[in-house]
Protein backbone atom coordinates (compact mmCIF):
# COMPACT_ATOMS: atom_id res chain seq x y z
CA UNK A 1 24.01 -50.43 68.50
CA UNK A 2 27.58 -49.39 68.47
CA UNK A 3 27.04 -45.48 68.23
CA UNK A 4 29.94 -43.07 67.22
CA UNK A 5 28.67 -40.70 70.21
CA UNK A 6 29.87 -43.80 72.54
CA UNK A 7 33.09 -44.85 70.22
CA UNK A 8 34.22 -41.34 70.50
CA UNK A 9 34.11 -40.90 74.03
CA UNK A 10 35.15 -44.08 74.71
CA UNK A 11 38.40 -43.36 72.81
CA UNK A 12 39.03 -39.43 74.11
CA UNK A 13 39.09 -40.99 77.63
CA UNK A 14 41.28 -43.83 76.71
CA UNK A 15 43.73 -41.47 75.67
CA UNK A 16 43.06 -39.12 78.51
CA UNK A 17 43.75 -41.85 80.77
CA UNK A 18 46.96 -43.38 78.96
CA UNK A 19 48.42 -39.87 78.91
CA UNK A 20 47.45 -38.84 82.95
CA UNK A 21 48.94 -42.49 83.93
CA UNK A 22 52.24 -41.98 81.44
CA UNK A 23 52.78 -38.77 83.04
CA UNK A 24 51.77 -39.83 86.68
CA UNK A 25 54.83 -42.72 86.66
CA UNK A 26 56.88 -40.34 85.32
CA UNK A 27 56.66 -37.79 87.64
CA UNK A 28 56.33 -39.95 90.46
CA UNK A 29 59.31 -41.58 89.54
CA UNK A 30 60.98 -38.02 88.93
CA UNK A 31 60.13 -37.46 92.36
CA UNK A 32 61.38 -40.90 93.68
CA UNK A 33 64.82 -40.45 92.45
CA UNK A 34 64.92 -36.68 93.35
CA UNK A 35 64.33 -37.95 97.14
CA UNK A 36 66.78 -40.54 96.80
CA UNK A 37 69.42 -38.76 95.02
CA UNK A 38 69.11 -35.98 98.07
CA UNK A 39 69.03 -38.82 100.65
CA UNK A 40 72.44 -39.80 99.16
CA UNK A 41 74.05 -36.87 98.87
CA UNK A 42 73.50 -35.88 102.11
CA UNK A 43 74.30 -39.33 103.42
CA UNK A 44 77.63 -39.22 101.33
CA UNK A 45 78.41 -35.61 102.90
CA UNK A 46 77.95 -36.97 106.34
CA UNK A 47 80.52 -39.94 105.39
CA UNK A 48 82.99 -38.16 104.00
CA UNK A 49 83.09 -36.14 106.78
CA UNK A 50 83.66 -38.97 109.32
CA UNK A 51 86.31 -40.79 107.20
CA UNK A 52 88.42 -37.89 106.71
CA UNK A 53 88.17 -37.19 110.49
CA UNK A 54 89.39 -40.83 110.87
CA UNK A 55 92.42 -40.29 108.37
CA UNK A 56 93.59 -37.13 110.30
CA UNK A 57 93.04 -38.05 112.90
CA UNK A 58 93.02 -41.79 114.65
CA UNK A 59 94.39 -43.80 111.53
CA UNK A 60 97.63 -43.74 113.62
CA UNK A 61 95.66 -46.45 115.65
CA UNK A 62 94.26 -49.79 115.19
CA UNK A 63 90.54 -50.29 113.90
CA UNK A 64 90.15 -52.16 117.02
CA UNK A 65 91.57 -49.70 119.50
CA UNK A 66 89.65 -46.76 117.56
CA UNK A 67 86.75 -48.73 117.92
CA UNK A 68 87.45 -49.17 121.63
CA UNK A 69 88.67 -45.41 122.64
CA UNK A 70 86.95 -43.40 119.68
CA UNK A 71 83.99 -44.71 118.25
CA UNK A 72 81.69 -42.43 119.59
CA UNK A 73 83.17 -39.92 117.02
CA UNK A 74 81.72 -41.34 113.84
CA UNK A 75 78.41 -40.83 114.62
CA UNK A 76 78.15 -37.72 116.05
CA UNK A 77 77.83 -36.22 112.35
CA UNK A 78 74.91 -38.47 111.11
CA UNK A 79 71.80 -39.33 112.22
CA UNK A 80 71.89 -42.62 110.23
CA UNK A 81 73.04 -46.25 112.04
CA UNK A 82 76.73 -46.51 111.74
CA UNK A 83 78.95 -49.85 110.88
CA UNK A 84 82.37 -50.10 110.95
CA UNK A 85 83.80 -53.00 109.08
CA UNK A 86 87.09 -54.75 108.20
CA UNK A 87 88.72 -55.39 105.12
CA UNK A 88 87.14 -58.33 104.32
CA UNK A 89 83.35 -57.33 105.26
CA UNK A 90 82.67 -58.08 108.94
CA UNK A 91 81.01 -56.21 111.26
CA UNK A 92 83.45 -55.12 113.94
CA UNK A 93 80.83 -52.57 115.07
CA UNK A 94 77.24 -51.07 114.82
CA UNK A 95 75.28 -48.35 116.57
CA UNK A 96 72.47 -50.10 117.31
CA UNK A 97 74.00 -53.26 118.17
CA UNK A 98 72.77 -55.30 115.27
CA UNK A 99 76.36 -57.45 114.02
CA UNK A 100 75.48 -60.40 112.03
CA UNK A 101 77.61 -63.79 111.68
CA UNK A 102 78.77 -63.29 108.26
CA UNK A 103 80.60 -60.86 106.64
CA UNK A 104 78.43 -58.19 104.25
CA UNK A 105 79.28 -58.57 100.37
CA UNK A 106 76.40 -55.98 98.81
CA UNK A 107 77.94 -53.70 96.69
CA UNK A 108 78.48 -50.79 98.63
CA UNK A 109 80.64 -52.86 100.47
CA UNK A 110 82.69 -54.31 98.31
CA UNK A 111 82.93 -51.28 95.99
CA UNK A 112 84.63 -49.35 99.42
CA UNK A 113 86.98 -52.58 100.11
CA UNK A 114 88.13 -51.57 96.53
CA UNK A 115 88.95 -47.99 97.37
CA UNK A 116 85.59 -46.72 95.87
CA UNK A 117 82.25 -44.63 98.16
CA UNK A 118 79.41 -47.20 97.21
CA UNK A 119 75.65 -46.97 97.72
CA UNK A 120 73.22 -49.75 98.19
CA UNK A 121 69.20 -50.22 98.66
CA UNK A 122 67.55 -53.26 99.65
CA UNK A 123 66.04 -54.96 103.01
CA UNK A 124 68.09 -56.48 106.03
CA UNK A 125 66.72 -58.57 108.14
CA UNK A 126 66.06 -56.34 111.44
CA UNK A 127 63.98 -54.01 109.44
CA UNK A 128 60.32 -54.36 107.38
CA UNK A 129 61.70 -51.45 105.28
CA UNK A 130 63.82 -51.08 102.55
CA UNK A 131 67.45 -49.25 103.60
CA UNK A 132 70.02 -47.56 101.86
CA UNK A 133 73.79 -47.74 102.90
CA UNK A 134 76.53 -45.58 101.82
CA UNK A 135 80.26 -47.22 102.52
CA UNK A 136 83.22 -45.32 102.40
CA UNK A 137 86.90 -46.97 102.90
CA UNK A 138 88.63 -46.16 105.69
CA UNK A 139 92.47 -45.26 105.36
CA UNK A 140 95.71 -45.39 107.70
CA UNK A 141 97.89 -43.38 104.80
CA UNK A 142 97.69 -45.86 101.24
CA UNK A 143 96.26 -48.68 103.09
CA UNK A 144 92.34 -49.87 103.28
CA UNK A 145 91.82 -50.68 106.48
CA UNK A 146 88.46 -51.12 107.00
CA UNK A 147 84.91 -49.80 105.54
CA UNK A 148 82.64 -47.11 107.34
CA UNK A 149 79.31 -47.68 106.71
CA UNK A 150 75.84 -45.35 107.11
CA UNK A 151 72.47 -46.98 107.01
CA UNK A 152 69.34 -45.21 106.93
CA UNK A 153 65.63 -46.44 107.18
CA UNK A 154 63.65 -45.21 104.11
CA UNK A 155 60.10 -45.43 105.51
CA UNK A 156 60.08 -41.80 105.80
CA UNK A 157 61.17 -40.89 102.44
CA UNK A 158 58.99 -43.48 101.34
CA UNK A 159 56.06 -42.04 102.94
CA UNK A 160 56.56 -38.33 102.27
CA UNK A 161 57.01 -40.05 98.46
CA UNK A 162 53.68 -41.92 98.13
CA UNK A 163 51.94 -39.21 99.83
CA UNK A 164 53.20 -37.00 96.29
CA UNK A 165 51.96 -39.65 94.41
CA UNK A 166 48.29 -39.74 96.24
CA UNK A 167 48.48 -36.24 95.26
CA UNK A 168 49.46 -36.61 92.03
CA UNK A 169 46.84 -39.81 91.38
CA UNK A 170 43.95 -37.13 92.77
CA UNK A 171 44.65 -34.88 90.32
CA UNK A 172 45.24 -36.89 87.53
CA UNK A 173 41.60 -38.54 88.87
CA UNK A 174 40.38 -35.04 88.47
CA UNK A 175 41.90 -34.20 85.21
CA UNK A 176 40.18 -37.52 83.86
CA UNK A 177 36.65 -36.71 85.05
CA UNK A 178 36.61 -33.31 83.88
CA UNK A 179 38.28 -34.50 80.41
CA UNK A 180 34.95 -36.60 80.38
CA UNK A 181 32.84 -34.19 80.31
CA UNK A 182 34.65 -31.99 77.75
CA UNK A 183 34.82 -35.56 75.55
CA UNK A 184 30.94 -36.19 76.44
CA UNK A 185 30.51 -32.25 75.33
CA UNK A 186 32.74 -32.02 72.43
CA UNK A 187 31.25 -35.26 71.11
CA UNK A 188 28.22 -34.35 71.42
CA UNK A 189 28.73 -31.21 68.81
CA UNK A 190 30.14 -33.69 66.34
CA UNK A 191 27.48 -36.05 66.56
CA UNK A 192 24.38 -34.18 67.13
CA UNK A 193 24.71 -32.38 63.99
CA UNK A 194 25.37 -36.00 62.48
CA UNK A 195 22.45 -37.34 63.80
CA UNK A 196 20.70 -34.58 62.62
CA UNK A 197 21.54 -35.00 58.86
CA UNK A 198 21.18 -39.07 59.29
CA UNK A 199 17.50 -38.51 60.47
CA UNK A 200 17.25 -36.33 57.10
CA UNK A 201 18.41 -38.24 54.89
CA UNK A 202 16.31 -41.61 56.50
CA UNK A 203 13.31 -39.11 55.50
CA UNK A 204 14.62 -38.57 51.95
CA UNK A 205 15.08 -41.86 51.81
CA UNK A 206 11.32 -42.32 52.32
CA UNK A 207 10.58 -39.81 49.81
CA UNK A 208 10.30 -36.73 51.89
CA UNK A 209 12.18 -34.19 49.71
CA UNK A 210 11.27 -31.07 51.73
CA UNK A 211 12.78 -31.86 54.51
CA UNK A 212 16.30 -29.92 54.60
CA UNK A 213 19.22 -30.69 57.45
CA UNK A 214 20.32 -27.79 59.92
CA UNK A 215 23.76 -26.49 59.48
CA UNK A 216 25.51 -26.30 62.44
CA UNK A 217 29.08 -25.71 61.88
CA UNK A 218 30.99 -24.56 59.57
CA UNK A 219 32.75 -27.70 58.79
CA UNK A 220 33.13 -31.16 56.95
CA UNK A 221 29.16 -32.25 58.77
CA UNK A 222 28.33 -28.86 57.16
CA UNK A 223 29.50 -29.31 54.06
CA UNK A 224 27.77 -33.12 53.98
CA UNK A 225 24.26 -30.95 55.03
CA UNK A 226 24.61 -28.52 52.45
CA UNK A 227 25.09 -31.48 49.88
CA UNK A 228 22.28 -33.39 51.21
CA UNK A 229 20.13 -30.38 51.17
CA UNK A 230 21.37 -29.53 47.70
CA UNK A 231 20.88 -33.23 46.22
CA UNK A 232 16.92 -32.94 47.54
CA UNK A 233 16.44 -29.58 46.09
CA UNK A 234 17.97 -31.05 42.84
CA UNK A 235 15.61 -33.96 43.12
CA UNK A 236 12.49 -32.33 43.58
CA UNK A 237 13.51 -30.24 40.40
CA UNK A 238 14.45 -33.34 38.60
CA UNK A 239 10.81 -34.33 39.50
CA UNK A 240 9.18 -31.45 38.24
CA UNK A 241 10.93 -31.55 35.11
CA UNK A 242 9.95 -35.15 34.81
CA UNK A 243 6.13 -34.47 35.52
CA UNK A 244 6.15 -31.69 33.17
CA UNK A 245 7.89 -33.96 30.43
CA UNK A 246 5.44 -36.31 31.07
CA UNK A 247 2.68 -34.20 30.31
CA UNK A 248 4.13 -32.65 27.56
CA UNK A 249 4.80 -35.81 25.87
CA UNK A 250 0.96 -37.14 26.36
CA UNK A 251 0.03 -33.93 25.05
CA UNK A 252 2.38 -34.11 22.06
CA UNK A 253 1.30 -37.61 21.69
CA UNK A 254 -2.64 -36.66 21.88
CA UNK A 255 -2.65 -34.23 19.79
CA UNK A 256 -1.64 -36.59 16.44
CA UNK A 257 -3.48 -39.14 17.92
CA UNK A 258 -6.84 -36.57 17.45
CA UNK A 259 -6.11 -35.20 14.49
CA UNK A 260 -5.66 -39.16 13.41
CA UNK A 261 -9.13 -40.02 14.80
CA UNK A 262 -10.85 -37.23 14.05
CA UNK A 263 -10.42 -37.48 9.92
CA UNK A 264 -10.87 -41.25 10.80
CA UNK A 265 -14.50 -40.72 11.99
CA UNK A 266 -14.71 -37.62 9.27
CA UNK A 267 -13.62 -40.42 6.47
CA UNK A 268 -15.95 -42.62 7.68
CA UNK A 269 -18.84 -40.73 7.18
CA UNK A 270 -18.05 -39.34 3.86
CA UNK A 271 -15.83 -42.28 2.24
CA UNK A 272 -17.15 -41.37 -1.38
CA UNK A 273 -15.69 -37.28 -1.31
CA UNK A 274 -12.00 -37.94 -3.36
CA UNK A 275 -10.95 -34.36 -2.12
CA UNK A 276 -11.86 -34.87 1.86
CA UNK A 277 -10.57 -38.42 1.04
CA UNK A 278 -7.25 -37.19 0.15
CA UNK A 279 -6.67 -34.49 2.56
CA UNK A 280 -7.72 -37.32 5.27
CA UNK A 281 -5.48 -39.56 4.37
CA UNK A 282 -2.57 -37.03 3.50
CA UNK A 283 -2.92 -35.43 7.18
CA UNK A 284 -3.46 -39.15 8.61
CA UNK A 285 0.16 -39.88 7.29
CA UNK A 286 2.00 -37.19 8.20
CA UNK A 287 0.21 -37.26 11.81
CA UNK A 288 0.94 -40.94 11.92
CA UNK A 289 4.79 -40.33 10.45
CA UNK A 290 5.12 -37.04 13.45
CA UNK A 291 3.82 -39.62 15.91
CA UNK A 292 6.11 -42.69 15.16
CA UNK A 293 9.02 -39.76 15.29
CA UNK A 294 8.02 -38.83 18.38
CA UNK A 295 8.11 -42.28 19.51
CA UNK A 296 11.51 -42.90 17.90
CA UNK A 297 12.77 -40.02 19.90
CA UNK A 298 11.69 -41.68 23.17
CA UNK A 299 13.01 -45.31 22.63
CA UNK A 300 16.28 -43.34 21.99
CA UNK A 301 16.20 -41.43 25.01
CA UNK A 302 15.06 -44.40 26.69
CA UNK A 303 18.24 -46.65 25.51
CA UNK A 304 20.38 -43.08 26.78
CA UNK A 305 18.95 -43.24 30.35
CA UNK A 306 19.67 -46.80 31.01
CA UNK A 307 23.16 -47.09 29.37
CA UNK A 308 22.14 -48.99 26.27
CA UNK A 309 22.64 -47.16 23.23
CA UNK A 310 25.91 -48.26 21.05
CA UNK A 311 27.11 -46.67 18.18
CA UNK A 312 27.28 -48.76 14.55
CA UNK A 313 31.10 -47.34 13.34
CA UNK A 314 31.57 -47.83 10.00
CA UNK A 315 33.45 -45.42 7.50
CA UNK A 316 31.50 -42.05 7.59
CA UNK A 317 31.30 -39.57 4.03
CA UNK A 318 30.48 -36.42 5.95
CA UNK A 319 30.65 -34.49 2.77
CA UNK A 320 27.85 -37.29 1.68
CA UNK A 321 25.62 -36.63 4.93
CA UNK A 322 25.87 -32.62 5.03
CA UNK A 323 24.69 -33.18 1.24
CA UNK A 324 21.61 -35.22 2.18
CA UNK A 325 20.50 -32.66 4.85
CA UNK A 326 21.02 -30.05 2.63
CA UNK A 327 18.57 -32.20 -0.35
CA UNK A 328 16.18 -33.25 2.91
CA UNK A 329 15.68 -29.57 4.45
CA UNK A 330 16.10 -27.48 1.33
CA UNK A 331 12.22 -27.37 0.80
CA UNK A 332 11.40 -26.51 4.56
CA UNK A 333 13.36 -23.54 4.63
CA UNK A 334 11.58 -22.80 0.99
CA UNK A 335 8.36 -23.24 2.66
CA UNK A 336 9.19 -21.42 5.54
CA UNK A 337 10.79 -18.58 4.22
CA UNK A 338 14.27 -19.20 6.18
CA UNK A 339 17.31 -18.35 4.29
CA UNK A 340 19.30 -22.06 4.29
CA UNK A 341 22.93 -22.14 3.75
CA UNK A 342 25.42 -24.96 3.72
CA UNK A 343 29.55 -24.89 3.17
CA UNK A 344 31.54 -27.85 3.60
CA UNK A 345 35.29 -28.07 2.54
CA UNK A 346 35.93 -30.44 -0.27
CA UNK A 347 37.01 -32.95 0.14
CA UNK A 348 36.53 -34.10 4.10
CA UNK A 349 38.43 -37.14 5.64
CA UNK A 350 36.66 -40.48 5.76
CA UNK A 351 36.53 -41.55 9.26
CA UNK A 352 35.09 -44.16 11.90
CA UNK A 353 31.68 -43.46 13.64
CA UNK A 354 27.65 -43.93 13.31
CA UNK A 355 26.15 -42.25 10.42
CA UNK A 356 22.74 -42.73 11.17
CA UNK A 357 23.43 -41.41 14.17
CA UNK A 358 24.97 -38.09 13.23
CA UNK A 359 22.61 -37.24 10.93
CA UNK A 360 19.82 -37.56 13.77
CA UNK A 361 21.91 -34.81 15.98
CA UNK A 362 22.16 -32.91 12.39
CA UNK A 363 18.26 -33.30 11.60
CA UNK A 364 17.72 -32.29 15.36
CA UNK A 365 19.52 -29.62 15.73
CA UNK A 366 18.43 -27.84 12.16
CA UNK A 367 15.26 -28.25 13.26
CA UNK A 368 15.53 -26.51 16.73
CA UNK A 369 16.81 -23.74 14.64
CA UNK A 370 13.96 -23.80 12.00
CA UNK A 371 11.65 -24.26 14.47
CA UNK A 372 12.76 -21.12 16.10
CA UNK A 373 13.86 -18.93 13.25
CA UNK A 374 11.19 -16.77 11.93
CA UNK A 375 10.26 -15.98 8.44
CA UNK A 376 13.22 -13.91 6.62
CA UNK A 377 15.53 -15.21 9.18
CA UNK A 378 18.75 -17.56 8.39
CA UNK A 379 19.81 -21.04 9.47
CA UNK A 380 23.78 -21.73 7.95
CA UNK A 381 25.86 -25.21 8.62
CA UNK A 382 29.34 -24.75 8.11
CA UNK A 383 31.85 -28.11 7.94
CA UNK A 384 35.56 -27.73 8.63
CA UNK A 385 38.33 -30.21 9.33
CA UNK A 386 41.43 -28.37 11.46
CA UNK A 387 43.95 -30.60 13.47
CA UNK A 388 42.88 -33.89 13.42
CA UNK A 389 39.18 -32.90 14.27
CA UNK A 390 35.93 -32.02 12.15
CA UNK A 391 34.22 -28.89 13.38
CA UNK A 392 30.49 -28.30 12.36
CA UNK A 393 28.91 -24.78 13.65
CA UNK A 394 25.03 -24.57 13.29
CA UNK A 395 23.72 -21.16 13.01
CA UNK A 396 20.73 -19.40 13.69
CA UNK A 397 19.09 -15.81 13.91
CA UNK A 398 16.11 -16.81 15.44
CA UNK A 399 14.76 -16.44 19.09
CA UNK A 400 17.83 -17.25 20.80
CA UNK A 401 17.92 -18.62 24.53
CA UNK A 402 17.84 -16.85 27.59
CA UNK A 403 20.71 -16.80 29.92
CA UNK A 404 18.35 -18.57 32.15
CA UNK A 405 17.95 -21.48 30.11
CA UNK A 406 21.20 -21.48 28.85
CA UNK A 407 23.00 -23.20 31.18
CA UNK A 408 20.57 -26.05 31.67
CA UNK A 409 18.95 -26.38 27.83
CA UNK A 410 21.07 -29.95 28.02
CA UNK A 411 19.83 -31.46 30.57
CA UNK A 412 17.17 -34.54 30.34
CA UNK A 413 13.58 -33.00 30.82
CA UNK A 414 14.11 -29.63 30.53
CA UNK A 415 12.00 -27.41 28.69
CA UNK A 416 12.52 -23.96 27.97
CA UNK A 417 9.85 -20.71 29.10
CA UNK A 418 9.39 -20.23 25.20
CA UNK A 419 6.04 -21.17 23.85
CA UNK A 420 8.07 -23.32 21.34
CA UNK A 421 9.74 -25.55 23.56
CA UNK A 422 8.85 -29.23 23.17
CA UNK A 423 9.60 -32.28 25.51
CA UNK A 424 12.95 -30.92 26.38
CA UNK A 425 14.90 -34.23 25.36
CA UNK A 426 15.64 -33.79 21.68
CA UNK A 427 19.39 -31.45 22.67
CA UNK A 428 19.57 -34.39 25.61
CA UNK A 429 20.09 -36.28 22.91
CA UNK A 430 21.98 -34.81 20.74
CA UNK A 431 24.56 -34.42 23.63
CA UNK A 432 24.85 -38.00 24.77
CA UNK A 433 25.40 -39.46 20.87
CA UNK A 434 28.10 -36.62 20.49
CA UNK A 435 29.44 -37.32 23.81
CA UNK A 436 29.57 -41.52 22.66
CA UNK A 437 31.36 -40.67 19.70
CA UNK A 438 33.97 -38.76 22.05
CA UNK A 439 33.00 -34.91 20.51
CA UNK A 440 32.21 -31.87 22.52
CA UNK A 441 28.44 -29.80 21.66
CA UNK A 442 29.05 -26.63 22.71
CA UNK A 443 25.83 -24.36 22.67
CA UNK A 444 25.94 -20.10 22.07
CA UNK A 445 23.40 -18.07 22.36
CA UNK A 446 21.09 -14.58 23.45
CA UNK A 447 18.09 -13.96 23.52
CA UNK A 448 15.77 -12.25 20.87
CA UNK A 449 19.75 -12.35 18.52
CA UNK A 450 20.05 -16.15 18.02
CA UNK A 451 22.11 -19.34 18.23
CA UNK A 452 25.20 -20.95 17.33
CA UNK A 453 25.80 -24.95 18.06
CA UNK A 454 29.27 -25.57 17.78
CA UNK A 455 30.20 -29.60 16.79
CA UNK A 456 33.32 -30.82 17.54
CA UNK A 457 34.80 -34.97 16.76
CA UNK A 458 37.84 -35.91 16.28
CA UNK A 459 38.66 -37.99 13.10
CA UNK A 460 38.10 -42.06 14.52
CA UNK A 461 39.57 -45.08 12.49
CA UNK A 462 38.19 -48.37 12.36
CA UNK A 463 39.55 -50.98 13.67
């Protein structure tokens, strides 16, 4: 396996070592040419000296008679092997006795035939190493009359040059080993906390939720560990909330179910009493119509959890729906004592959504609110159309909700820490069908002063 520990090293000492070499040839080259431009300069010096001796004093002379009587002359200023050359290139004379055949044509030479001090590196043959020459014309008033010429042997600069650059290679060598291990060490605090929140999340991944990942550092890995930690914590809540709506809804499912088989067995054994008869079959109904509700209410949440549920738009009468709640809830809030109040403007725009399904949130929400209103309290909807949307607030003066609950009454399981609370997906649902129809459901409330639902759609058309 290709691990980011070894990728990342891998790569700091790459560019560790691209850098050290970059700046190694640069130096060393710095230093090359400072050695060679001082070579020069002091070579040129040394020239310039001789052929302005020779101008003052023996260009009166022939080059051959100079070279005869005064030759000894030019090099007592130099150190360097001396040539003097004609005009046209040859050797006439050299200190160390070397004069080849032919004439010279490098460019020192010919740039001092043409009145100009010229400099030249390269190898001759009497010599392994490379040379450099400095030629400077030598003049009997405005004449050229022949080149002097100063060679010098660069082994020694040479030497005292690559020695610098062993120098410089050791501690560039030295500055790439201990880079290493500041790339080996600085990796390793990016990747051991990484490894550390991979080997959590592998165990989440197997279902250990308690397992949480060590922050390290402060940084982008910490952030990723505090998420990971977060997104367990949020599952094992999730979890709860989904074992605790499962055993709410078998108990809200059992206890229909009992009441059903109870008054079957109770009918059974007393099938000729009209008055037990009737109050059998009246609770067996409205047990059996509580129970296929609840079931209803599941197959919707059901379709809501895996993406399924589509709305049925068609032209919408809300004035004609808010009148059918009122009709359908009237007598439960006569039973129950509950003050019931409904206003709607007259008339509301027709518009484009599901009916059916608006009345459920309607029916749902009125009946959170009767559920937890007690007797003498109020339960008021109120219909509005302002700016293009309908507004419908739901109020209550019941229990209220704490602002513990508040925040989370929406969410898919949860259930409330009132003795009231049901399967906690009846608001679930009322929040994804509003949502669908592209509405907000905003909920108010405190505790112990009650609740106001707040409806907002804005006014569809059908296509």
């Amino acid at each position: 396996m290709n691990s980011i520990k070894r990728r990342i090293t891998i790569n700091f000492i790459f560019i560790v070592v691209i850098t050290v070499v970059i700046l190694e040839i640069f130096l060393i080259n710095i230093v090359k040419e400072n050695y060679y431009r001082n070579l020069e300069q002091s070579l040129s010096n040394q020239i310039r000296i001789s052929a302005d001796l020779y101008s003052r004093y023996f260009s009166d002379a022939t080059l051959n008679e100079n070279i005869l009587n005064n030759v000894d002359t030019f090099w007592k200023q130099t150190n360097a092997q001396v040539e003097i050359l004609d005009k046209n290139g040859k050797v006439l004379m050299d200190s160390i006795g070397v004069i080849p055949s032919n004439p010279i044509r490098t460019d020192d030479v010919i740039g001092a035939i043409n009145g100009e001090m010229g400099t030249w590196i390269g190898k001759v043959e009497y010599d392994n190493n490379k040379v450099m020459a400095i030629s400077h014309p030598l003049r009997s008033g405005e004449n050229i009359v022949g080149v002097l010429r100063f060679i010098t042997s660069l082994r020694e600069v040479n030497r005292d040059i690559n020695e610098i650059a062993f120098l410089f290679i050791g501690f560039g060598a030295l500055v790439i080993l201990i880079s290493s291990f500041v790339g080996i060490f600085l990796t390793k605090t990016i990747t051991g906390p990484l490894k550390n929140v991979t080997e959590s999340a592998e165990k989440m991944a197997l279902g250990d939720y308690s397992i949480r990942s060590v922050k390290t550092y402060d940084d982008e890995i910490g952030k990723l560990s505090d998420t990971l930690n977060y997104m367990a914590s949020e599952i094992v809540k999730k979890e709860e909330l989904k074992n605790d709506f499962i055993s709410s809804v078998s108990h809200e499912l059992r206890t229909p179910l009992t009441s059903i088989k109870g008054w079957a067995i109770t009918l059974k054994h007393s099938p000729d009493d009209k008055e037990i008869l009737a109050d059998g079959l009246n609770i067996i109904e409205t047990e059996s119509d509580r129970l296929a509700n609840m079931v209803e209410e599941l197959l919707d949440f059901s379709k809501f959890v895996s993406g399924k549920i589509s709305l049925e738009k068609k032209e919408v009468n809300i004035n004609e729906i808010i009148d059918h709640i009122k009709k359908q809830l009237t007598p439960r809030a006569m039973r129950d004592n509950i003050k019931f109040e409904v206003i709607a403007e007259e008339p509301m725009p027709i518009f484009c959504s599901d009916g059916n399904r608006l009345k459920q949130v309607f029916i749902n929400v009125l009946d959170n609110a009767f559920k937890f209103t007690p007797a003498g309290g109020s339960v008021s909807l109120v219909a509005s159309y302002r700016d293009g949307n309908f507004i419908f607030n739901i109020k209550d003066t019941g229990h209220g909700i704490s602002a513990e609950d508040l925040p989370r009454v929406k969410e898919k399981f949860y259930k409330g820490r009132t003795s009231l609370s049901q399967n906690g997906i009846g608001l679930s649902i009322c929040d994804e069908i509003i949502s669908l129809m592209k509405g907000t459901f905003e909920i108010k409330s405190q505790l112990n002063k009650g609740t106001e639902i707040i409806i907002t759609l804005p006014l569809g058309e059908c296509e």
